[in-house]
Protein backbone atom coordinates (compact mmCIF):
# COMPACT_ATOMS: atom_id res chain seq x y z
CA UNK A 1 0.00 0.00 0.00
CA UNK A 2 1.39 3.41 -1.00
CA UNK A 3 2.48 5.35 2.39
CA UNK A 4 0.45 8.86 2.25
CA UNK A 5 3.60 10.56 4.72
CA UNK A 6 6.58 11.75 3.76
CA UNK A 7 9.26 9.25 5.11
CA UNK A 8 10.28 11.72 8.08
CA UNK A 9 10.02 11.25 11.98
CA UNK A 10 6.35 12.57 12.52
CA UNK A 11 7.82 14.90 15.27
CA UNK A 12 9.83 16.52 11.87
CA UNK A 13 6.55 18.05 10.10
CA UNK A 14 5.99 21.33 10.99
CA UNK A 15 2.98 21.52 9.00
CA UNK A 16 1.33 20.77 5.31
CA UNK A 17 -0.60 23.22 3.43
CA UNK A 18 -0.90 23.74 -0.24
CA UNK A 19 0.77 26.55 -2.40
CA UNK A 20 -0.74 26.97 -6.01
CA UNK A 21 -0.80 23.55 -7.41
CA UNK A 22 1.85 22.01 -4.81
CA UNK A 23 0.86 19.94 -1.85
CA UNK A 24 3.57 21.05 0.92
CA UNK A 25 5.40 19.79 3.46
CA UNK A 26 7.20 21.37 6.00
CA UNK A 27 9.86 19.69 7.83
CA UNK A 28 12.25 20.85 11.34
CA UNK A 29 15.43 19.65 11.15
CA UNK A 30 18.35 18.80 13.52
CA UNK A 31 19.12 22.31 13.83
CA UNK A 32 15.51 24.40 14.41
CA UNK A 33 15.11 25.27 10.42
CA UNK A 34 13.22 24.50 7.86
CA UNK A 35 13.42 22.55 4.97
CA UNK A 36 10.72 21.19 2.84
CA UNK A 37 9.50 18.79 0.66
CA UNK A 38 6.02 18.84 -2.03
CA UNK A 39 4.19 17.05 -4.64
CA UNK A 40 1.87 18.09 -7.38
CA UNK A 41 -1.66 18.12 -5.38
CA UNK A 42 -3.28 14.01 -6.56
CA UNK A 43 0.43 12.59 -6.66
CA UNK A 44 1.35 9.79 -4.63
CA UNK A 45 5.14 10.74 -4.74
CA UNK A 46 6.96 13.31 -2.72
CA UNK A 47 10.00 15.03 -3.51
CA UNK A 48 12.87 14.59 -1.40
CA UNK A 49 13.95 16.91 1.27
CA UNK A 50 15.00 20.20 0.13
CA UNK A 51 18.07 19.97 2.83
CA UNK A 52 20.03 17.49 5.28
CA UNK A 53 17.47 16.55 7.97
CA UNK A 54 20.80 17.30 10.25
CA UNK A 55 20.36 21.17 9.72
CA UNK A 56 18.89 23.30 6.12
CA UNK A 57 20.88 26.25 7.56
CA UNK A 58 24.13 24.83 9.49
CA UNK A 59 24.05 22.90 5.84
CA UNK A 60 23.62 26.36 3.83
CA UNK A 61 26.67 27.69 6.18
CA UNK A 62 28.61 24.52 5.76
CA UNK A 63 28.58 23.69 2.19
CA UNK A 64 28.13 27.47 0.19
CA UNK A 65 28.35 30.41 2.50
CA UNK A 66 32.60 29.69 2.60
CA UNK A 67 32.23 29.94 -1.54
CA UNK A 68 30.08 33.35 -1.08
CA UNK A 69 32.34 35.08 0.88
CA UNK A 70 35.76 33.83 -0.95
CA UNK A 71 34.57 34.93 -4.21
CA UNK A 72 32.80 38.17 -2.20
CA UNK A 73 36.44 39.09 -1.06
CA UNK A 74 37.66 39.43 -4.39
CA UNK A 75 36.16 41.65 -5.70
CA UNK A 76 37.62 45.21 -6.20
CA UNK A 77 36.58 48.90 -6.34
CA UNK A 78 33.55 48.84 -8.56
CA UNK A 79 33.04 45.56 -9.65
CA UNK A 80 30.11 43.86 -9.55
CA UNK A 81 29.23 40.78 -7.60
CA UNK A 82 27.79 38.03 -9.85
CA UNK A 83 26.60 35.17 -8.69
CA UNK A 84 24.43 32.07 -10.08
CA UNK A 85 22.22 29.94 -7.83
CA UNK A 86 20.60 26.90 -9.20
CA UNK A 87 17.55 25.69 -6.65
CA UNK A 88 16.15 28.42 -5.30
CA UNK A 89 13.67 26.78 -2.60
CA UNK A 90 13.53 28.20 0.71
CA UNK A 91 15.54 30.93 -0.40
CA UNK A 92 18.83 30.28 2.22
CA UNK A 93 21.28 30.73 -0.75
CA UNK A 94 19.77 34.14 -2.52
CA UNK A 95 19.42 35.53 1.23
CA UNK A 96 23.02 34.83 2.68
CA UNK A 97 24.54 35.86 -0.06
CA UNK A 98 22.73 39.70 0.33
CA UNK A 99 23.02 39.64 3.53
CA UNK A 100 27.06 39.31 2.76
CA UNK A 101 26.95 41.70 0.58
CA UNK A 102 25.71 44.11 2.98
CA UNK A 103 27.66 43.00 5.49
CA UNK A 104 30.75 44.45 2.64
CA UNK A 105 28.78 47.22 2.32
CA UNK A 106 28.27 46.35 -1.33
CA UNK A 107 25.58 49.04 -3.25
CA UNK A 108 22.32 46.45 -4.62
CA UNK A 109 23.52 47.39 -7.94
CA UNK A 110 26.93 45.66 -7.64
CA UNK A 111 25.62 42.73 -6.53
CA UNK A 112 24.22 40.71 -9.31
CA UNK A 113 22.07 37.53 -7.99
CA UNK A 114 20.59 34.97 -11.02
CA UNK A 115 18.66 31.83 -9.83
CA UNK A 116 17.06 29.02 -10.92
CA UNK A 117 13.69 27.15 -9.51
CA UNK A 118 11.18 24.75 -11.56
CA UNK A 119 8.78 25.40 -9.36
CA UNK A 120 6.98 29.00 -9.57
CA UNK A 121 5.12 28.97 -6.75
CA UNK A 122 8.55 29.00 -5.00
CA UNK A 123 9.64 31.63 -7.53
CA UNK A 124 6.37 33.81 -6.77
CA UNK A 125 5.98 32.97 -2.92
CA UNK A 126 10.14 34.55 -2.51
CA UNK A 127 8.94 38.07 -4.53
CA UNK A 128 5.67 38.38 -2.73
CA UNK A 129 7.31 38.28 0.69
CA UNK A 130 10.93 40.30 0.17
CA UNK A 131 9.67 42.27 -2.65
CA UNK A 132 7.52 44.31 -0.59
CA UNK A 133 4.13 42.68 -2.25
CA UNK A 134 0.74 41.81 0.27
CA UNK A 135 1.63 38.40 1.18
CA UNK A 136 -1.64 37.73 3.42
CA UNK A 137 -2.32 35.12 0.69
CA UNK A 138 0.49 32.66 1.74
CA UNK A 139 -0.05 30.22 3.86
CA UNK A 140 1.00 31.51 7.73
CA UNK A 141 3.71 28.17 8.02
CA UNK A 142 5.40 29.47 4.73
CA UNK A 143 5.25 32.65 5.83
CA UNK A 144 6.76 31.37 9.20
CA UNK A 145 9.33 29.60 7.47
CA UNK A 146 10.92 33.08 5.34
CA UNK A 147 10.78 34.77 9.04
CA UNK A 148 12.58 32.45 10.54
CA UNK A 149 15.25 31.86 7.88
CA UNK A 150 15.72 35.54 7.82
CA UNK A 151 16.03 35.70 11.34
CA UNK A 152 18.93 33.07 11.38
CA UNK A 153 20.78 35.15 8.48
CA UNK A 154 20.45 38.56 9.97
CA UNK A 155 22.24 37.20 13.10
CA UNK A 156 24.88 35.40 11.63
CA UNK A 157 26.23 38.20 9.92
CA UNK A 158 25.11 41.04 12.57
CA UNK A 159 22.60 43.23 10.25
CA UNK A 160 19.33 44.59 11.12
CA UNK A 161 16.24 42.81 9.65
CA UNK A 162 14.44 46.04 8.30
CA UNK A 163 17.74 46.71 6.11
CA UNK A 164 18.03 43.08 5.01
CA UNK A 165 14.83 43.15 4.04
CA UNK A 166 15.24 47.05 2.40
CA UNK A 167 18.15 45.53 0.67
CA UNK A 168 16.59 42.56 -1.32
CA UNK A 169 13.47 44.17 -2.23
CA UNK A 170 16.14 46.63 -3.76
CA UNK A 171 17.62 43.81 -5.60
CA UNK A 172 14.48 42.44 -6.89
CA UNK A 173 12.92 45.76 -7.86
CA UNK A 174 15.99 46.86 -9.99
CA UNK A 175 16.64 43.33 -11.89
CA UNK A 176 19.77 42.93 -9.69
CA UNK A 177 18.31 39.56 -8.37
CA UNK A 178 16.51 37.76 -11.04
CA UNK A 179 14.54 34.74 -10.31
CA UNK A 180 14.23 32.18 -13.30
CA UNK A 181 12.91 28.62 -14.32
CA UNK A 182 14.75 25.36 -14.28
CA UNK A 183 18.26 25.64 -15.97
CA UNK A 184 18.03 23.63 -19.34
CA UNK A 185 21.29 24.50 -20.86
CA UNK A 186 19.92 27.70 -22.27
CA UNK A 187 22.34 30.87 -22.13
CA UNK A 188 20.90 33.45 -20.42
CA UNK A 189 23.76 35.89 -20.60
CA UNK A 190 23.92 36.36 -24.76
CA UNK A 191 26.43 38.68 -25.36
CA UNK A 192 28.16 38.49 -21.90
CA UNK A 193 31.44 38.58 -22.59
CA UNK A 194 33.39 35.29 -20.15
CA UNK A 195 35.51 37.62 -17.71
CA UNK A 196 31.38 39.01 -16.69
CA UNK A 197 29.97 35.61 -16.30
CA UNK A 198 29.54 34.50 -12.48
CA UNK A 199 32.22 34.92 -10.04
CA UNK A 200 30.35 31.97 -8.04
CA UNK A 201 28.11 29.15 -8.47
CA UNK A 202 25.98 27.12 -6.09
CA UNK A 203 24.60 23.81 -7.43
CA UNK A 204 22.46 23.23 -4.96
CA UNK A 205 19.83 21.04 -7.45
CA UNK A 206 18.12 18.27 -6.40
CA UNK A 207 20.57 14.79 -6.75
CA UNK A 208 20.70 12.71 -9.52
CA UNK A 209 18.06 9.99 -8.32
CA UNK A 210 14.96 12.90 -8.44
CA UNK A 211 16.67 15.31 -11.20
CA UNK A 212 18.57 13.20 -13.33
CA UNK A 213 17.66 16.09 -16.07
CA UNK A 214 20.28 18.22 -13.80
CA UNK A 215 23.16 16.07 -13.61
CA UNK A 216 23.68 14.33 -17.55
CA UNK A 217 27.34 15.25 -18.95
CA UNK A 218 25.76 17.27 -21.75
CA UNK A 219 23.97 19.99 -19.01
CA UNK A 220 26.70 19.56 -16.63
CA UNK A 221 29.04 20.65 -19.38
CA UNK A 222 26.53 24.21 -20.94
CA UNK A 223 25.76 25.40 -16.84
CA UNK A 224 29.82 25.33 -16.56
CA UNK A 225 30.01 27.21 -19.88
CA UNK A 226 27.51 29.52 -19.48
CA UNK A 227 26.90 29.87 -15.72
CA UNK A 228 31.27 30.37 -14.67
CA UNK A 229 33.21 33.31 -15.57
CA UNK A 230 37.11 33.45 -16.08
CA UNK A 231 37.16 33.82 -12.20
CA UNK A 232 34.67 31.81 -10.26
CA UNK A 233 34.23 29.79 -7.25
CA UNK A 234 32.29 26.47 -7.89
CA UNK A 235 30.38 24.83 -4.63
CA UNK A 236 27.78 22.20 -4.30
CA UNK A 237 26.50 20.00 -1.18
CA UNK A 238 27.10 16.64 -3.87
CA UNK A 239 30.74 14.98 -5.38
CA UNK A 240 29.42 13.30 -8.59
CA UNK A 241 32.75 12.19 -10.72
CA UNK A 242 30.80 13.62 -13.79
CA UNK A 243 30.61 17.04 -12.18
CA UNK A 244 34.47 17.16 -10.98
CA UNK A 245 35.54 15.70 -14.51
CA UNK A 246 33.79 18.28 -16.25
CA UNK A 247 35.35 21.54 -13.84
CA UNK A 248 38.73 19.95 -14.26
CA UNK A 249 38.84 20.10 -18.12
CA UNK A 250 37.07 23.09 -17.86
CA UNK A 251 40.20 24.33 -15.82
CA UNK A 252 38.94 24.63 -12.32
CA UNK A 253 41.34 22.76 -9.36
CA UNK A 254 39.02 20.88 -6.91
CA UNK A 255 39.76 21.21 -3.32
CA UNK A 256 39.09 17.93 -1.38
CA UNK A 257 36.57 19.33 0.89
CA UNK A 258 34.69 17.19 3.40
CA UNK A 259 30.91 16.71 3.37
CA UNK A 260 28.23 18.03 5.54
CA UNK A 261 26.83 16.04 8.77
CA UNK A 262 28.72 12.72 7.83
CA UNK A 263 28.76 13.08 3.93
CA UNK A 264 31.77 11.71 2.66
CA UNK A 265 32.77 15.01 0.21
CA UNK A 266 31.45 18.26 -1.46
CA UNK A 267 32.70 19.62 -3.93
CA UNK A 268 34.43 23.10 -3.71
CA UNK A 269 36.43 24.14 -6.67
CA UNK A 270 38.11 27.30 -7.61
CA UNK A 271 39.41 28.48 -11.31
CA UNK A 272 41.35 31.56 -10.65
């Protein structure tokens, strides 16, 4: 008989409610935050876990805020800050990485944030609540979820929460932080010349077994061509040999960087 739960300790599930077409499910982990898991409202299946159930945020700190703030600290005089973030979700990415840039007391308009989530309702639920929109129409434990996760962030790196939230609104009203569908190899930077591609790149997808889509040789290969600049800092919570094989001929050197909360490797690579 199919199992109706998500395969989580009950004492995990913060709460279900539905957002657009998504059945949602949201799950405490190890550490107090949130991660989260859905299906299409009628499916049987759920998605895996957004996040380690050991910690979405001390996994977020662990695995791609050390990439943020290495590529973050070089940059000079009036450059601008590009990064790319591929699975948007919850959000923890996009929002540590402004909050960093505040924290350098970067201008929004040299900080330039591109992500990627399949899922729109994601995409729409983040804009409604940092870009200054009525959110009453979200559901309270969503809601709940983006207060808490900014809560976390503005702590860790010591800023207030009405100019964190000033801040990304900023990005989003201006284009600086543009939120976009799944990656499918398309170029979304015609013209860019490389040396203004991304100085940093999260892969923070879902793994191979739920998005194999993500992880073939053939996308691998056009989100390292398109997605990396000359100078870029590569992170992702997974260590596939396709992935590393691909950033080595593509001339990045791989630092052998442990995994998070028992993982046996990440992978952390830097092309300089």
């Amino acid at each position: 008989m199919q199992n109706d739960e998500p395969l989580q300790a009950p004492k995990s599930i913060r709460a279900r409610f539905t957002l657009d077409d998504l059945e949602c499910c949201l799950i405490e982990t190890a550490d107090g935050s949130d991660s989260l898991l859905y299906r299409t409202i009628g499916a049987t299946e759920w998605t895996e876990p957004m996040h380690s159930s050991k910690g979405a945020w001390s996994e977020t700190l662990f695995v791609y805020e050390p990439a943020l703030r290495e590529s973050l600290g070089q940059i000079k005089n009036d450059e601008t800050w590009c990064v790319a973030s591929i699975g948007l979700g919850l959000g923890y990415n996009e929002l540590i990485c402004a909050a960093l840039a505040i924290k350098a007391n970067l201008p929004s308009r040299q900080l330039k944030l591109t992500s990627f989530e399949s899922q729109m309702a994601f995409r729409n639920s983040f804009v409604e609540v940092f870009g200054h929109h009525h959110s009453q129409n979200l559901p309270q434990p969503l809601l709940n979820a983006y207060e808490r996760a900014t809560a976390l962030i503005c702590d860790f790196v010591g800023i207030s929460n009405k100019n964190f939230r000033t801040y990304v609104s900023e990005l989003l009203t201006h284009n600086s932080l543009e939120l976009h569908g799944a990656f499918k190899g398309v170029n979304i930077f015609p013209g860019t010349h490389f040396n203004n591609l991304p100085n940093c790149v999260l892969f923070d997808a879902f793994s191979p077994e739920s998005s194999p889509d993500l992880w073939t040789p053939d996308i691998l290969m056009q989100l390292v061509d398109s997605l990396c600049g000359k100078s870029c800092i590569f992170a992702s919570y997974a260590s596939r040999t396709v992935l590393k094989k691909i950033l080595k001929e593509r001339g990045f050197t791989l630092e052998k960087s442990p995994g998070f909360a028992g993982k046996r490797e990440r992978t952390y690579a830097r092309r300089l």
